[in-house]
Protein backbone atom coordinates (compact mmCIF):
# COMPACT_ATOMS: atom_id res chain seq x y z
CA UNK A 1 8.50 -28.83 -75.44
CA UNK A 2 9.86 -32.36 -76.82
CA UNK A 3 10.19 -35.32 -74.52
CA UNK A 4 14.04 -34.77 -74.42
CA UNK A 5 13.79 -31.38 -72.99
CA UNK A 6 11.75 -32.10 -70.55
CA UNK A 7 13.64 -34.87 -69.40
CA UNK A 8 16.65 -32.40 -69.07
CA UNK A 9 14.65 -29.82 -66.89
CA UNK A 10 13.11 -32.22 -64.72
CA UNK A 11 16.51 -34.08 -64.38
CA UNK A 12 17.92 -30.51 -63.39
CA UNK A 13 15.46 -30.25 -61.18
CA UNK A 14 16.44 -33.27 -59.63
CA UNK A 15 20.22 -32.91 -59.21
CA UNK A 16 19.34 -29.61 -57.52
CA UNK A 17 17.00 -31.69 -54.45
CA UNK A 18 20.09 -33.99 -54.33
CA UNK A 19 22.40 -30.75 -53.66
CA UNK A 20 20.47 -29.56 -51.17
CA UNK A 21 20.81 -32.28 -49.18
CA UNK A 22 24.35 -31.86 -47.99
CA UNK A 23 23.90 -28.31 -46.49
CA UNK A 24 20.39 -29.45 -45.03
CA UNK A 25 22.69 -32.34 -43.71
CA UNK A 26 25.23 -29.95 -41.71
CA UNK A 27 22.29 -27.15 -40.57
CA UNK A 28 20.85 -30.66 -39.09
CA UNK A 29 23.94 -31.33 -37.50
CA UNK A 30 25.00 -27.93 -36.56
CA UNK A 31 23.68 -27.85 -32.74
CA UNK A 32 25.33 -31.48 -32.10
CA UNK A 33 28.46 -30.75 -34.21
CA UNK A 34 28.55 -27.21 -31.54
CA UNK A 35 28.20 -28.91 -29.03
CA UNK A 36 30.35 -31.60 -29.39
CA UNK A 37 33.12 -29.12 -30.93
CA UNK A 38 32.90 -27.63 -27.27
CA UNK A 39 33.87 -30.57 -25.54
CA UNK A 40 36.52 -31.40 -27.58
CA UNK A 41 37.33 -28.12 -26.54
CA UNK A 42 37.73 -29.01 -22.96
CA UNK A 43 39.23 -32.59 -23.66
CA UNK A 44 42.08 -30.83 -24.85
CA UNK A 45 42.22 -28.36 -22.52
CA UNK A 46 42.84 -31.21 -20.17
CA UNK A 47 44.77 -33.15 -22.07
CA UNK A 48 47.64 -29.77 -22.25
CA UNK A 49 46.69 -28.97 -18.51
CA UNK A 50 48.07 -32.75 -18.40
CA UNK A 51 51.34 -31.75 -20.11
CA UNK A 52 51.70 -28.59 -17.89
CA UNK A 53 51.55 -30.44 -14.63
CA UNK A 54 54.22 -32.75 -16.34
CA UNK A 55 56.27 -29.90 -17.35
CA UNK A 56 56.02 -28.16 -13.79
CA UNK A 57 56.87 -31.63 -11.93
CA UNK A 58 59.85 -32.12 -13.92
CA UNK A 59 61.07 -28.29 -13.23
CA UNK A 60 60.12 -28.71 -9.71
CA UNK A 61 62.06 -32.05 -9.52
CA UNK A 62 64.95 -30.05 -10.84
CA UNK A 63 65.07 -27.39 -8.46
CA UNK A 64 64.81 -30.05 -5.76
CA UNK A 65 67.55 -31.60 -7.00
CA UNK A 66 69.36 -28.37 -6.95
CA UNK A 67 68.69 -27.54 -3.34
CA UNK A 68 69.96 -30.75 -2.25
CA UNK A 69 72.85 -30.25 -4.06
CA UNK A 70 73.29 -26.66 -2.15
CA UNK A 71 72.38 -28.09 1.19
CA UNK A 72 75.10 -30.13 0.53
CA UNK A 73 77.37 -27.36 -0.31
CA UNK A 74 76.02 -25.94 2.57
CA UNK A 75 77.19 -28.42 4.99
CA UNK A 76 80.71 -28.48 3.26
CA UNK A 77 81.15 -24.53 3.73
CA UNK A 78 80.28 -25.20 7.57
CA UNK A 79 83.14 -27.99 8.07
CA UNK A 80 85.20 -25.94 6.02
CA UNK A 81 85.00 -22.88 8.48
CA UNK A 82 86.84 -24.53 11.06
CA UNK A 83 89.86 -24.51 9.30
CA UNK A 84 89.91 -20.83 8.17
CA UNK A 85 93.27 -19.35 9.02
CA UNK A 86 92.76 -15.52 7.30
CA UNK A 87 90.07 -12.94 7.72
CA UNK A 88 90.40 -13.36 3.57
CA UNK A 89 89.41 -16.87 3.37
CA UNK A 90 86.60 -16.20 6.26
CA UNK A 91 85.02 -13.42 3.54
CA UNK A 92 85.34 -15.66 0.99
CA UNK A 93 83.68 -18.35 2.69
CA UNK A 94 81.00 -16.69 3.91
CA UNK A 95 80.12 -15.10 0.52
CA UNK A 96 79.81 -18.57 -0.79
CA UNK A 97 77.74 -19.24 2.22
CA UNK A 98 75.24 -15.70 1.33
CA UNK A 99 75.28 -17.12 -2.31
CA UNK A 100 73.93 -20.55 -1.42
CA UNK A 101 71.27 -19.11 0.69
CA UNK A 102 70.00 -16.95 -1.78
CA UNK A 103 70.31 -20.12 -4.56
CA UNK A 104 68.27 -22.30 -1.60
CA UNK A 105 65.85 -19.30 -1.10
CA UNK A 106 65.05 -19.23 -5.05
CA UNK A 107 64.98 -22.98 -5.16
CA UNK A 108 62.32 -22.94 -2.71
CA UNK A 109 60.26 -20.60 -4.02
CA UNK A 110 60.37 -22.17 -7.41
CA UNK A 111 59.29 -25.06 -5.88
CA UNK A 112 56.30 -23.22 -3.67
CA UNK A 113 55.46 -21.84 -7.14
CA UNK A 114 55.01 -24.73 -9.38
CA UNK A 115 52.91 -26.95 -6.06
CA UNK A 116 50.63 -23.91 -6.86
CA UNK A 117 50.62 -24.08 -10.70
CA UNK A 118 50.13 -27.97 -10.18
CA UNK A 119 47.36 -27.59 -7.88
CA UNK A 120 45.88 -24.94 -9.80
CA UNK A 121 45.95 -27.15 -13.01
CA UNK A 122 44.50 -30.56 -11.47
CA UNK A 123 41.93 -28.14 -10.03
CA UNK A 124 40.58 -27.06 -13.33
CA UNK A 125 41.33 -30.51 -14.84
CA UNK A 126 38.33 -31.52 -12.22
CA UNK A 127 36.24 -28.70 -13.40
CA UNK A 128 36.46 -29.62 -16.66
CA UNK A 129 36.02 -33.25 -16.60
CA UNK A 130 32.50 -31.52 -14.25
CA UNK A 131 31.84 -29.84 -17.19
CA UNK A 132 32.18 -32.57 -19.58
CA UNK A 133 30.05 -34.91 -17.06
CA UNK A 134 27.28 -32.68 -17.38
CA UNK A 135 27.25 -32.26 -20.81
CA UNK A 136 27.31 -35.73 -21.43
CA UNK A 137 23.13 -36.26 -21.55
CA UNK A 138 22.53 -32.96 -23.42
CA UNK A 139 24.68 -34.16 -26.17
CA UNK A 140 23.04 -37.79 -25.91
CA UNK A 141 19.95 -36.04 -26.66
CA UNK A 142 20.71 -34.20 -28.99
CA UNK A 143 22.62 -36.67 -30.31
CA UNK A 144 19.25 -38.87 -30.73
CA UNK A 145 17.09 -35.80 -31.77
CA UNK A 146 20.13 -35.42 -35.16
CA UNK A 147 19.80 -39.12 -36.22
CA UNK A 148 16.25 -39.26 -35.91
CA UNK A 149 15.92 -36.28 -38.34
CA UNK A 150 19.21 -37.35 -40.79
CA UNK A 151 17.10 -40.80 -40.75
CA UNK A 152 14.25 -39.19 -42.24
CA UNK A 153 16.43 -36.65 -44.42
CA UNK A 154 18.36 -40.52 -45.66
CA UNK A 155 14.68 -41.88 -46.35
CA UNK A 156 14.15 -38.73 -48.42
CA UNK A 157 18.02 -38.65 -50.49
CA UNK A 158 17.33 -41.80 -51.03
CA UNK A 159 13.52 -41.55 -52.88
CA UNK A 160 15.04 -38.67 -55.19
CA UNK A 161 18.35 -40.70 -56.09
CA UNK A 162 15.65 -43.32 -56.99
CA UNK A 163 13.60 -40.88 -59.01
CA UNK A 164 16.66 -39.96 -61.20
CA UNK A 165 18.00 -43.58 -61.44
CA UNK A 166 14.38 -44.23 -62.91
CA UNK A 167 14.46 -41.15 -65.50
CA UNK A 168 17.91 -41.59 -66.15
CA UNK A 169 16.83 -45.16 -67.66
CA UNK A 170 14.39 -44.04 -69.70
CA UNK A 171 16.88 -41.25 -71.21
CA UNK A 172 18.73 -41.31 -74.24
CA UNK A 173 22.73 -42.12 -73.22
CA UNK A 174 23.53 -38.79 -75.54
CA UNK A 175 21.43 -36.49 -73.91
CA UNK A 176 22.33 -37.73 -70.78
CA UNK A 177 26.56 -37.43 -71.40
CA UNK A 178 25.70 -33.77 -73.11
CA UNK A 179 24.03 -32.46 -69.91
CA UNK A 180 26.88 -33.77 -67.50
CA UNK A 181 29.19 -32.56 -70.07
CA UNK A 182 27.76 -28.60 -69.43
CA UNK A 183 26.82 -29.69 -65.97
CA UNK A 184 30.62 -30.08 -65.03
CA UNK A 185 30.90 -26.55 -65.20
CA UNK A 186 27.54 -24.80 -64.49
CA UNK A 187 26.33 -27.09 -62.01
CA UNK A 188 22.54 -26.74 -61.26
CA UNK A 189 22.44 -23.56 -63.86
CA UNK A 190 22.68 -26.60 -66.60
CA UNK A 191 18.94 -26.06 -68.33
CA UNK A 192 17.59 -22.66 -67.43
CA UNK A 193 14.32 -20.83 -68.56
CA UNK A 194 14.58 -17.87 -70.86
CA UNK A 195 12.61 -14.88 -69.65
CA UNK A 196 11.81 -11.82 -71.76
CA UNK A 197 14.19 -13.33 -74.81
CA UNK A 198 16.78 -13.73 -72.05
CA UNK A 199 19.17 -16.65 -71.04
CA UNK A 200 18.49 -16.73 -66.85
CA UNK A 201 22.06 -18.53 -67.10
CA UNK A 202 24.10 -15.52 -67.91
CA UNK A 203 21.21 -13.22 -68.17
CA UNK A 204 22.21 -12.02 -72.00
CA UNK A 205 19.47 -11.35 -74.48
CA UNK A 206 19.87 -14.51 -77.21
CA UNK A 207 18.49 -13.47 -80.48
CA UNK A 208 15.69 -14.28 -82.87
CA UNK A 209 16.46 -16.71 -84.37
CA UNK A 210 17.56 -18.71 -81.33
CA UNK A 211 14.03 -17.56 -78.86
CA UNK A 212 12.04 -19.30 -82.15
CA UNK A 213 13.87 -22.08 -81.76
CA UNK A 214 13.46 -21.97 -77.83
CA UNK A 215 9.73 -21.43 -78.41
CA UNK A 216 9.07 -24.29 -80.44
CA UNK A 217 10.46 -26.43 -78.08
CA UNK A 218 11.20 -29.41 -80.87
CA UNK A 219 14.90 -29.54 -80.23
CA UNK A 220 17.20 -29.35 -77.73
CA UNK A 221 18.41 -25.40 -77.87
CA UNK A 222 21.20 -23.81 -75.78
CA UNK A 223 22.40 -20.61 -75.11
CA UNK A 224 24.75 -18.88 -78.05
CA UNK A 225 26.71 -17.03 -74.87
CA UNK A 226 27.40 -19.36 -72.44
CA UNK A 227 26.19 -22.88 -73.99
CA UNK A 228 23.13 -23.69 -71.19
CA UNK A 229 20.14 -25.74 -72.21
CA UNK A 230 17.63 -23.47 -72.54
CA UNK A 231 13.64 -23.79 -72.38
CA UNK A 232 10.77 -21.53 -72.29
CA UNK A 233 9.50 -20.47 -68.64
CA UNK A 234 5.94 -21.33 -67.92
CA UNK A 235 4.80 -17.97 -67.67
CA UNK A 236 6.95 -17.06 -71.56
CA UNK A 237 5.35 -20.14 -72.98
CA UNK A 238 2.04 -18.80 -72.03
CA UNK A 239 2.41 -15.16 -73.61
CA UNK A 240 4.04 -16.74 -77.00
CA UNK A 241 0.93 -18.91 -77.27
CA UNK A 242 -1.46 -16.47 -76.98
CA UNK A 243 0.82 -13.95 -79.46
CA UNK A 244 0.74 -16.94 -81.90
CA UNK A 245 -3.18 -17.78 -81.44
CA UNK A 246 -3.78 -13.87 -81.93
């Protein structure tokens, strides 16, 4: 294998540490990021039981402002029986008078109704501001146990960005644009081995003419199918060195 190549599978090798990082990153974070998901959760839950107790004073206010209003009415339908001169108006009046009852009767109830919504609301605003309160020093441990670890995981990302910065340098510019050029498209499958005269890209059986070339190792050799860098696996480089010494 020339210098080149292994500078390619090695640099694969590389770029495929510095990928793992990010998902090590969130399985790291994923108990804190739960937990603090969860009381988010309940902020908000507050924050709308907030806007309901809002909502249910301003319909309350309403309906207060409506029984005043047919107290009112009230009171004018009582002065306004002592000048009833037919048994007609007398009906009339005192159907207006039923009406206004019932209206005052719904009011009320309305209004008995949404002091219970309110108070059930700013109830369960308290238990989950309890909630959050108790919370509060299993997520600050936590919360030290994540950075503690993400430190160390940093200390790591940041050795292996160092290790490729450092065999970047010593790469030729072409090789290095060629594999980013295939890389933008097959990603950490860039340089794979070849197995039994078989691309472990796309897994198709490359021919002759091409596994010679792959064998030798002098050049840079990729994959007539899909255009990977291709080099022999350990184990293949073994069994076509002792084919070629028998």
């Amino acid at each position: 294998m020339n210098a080149y190549l292994k500078q390619l599978v090695e640099l694969v090798e590389i770029d495929k540490k510095i990928d793992s990082f990010e998902p090590r990153i969130e399985q790291i974070r994923e108990d804190l990021d739960a937990k603090l998901d969860a009381q988010k959760d309940l902020e908000a839950k507050i924050e709308k039981h907030k806007e309901d107790i809002q909502d249910t004073e301003l319909k309350k206010r309403k309906n207060e402002l409506h029984l005043a209003e047919l107290n009112d009415k009230l009171k004018s339908l009582s002065e306004k029986s002592g000048a009833v001169k037919t048994e007609k108006e007398m009906k009339a009046l005192q159907l207006e008078e039923e009406i206004a009852k019932e209206q005052i009767d719904f009011a009320n109830d309305e209004i008995e109704r949404f002091d219970k919504i309110g108070e059930l609301k700013t109830t369960e605003i308290e238990d989950f501001g309890e909630e959050i309160e108790a919370m509060q020093e299993d997520i600050a441990k936590v919360q030290k146990d994540t950075d503690k670890e993400l430190a160390k995981l940093e200390k790591e990302r940041m050795q292996v960005f160092g290790d490729k910065q450092t065999l970047m340098a010593a790469m030729s510019q072409n090789i290095i644009v060629f594999y980013e050029k295939i890389r933008r498209w097959a990603g950490n499958t860039t340089v794979v081995p070849v197995k039994k005269q078989a691309c472990y890209g796309c897994y198709m059986r490359i021919n002759d003419h091409t596994y010679a070339s792959v064998i030798k190792g002098e050049e840079i050799t990729t994959c007539p199918h899909c255009g990977r860098i291709l080099f022999l696996a350990p184990q293949a480089e073994e069994e076509a060195e002792a084919a070629a010494e028998s």
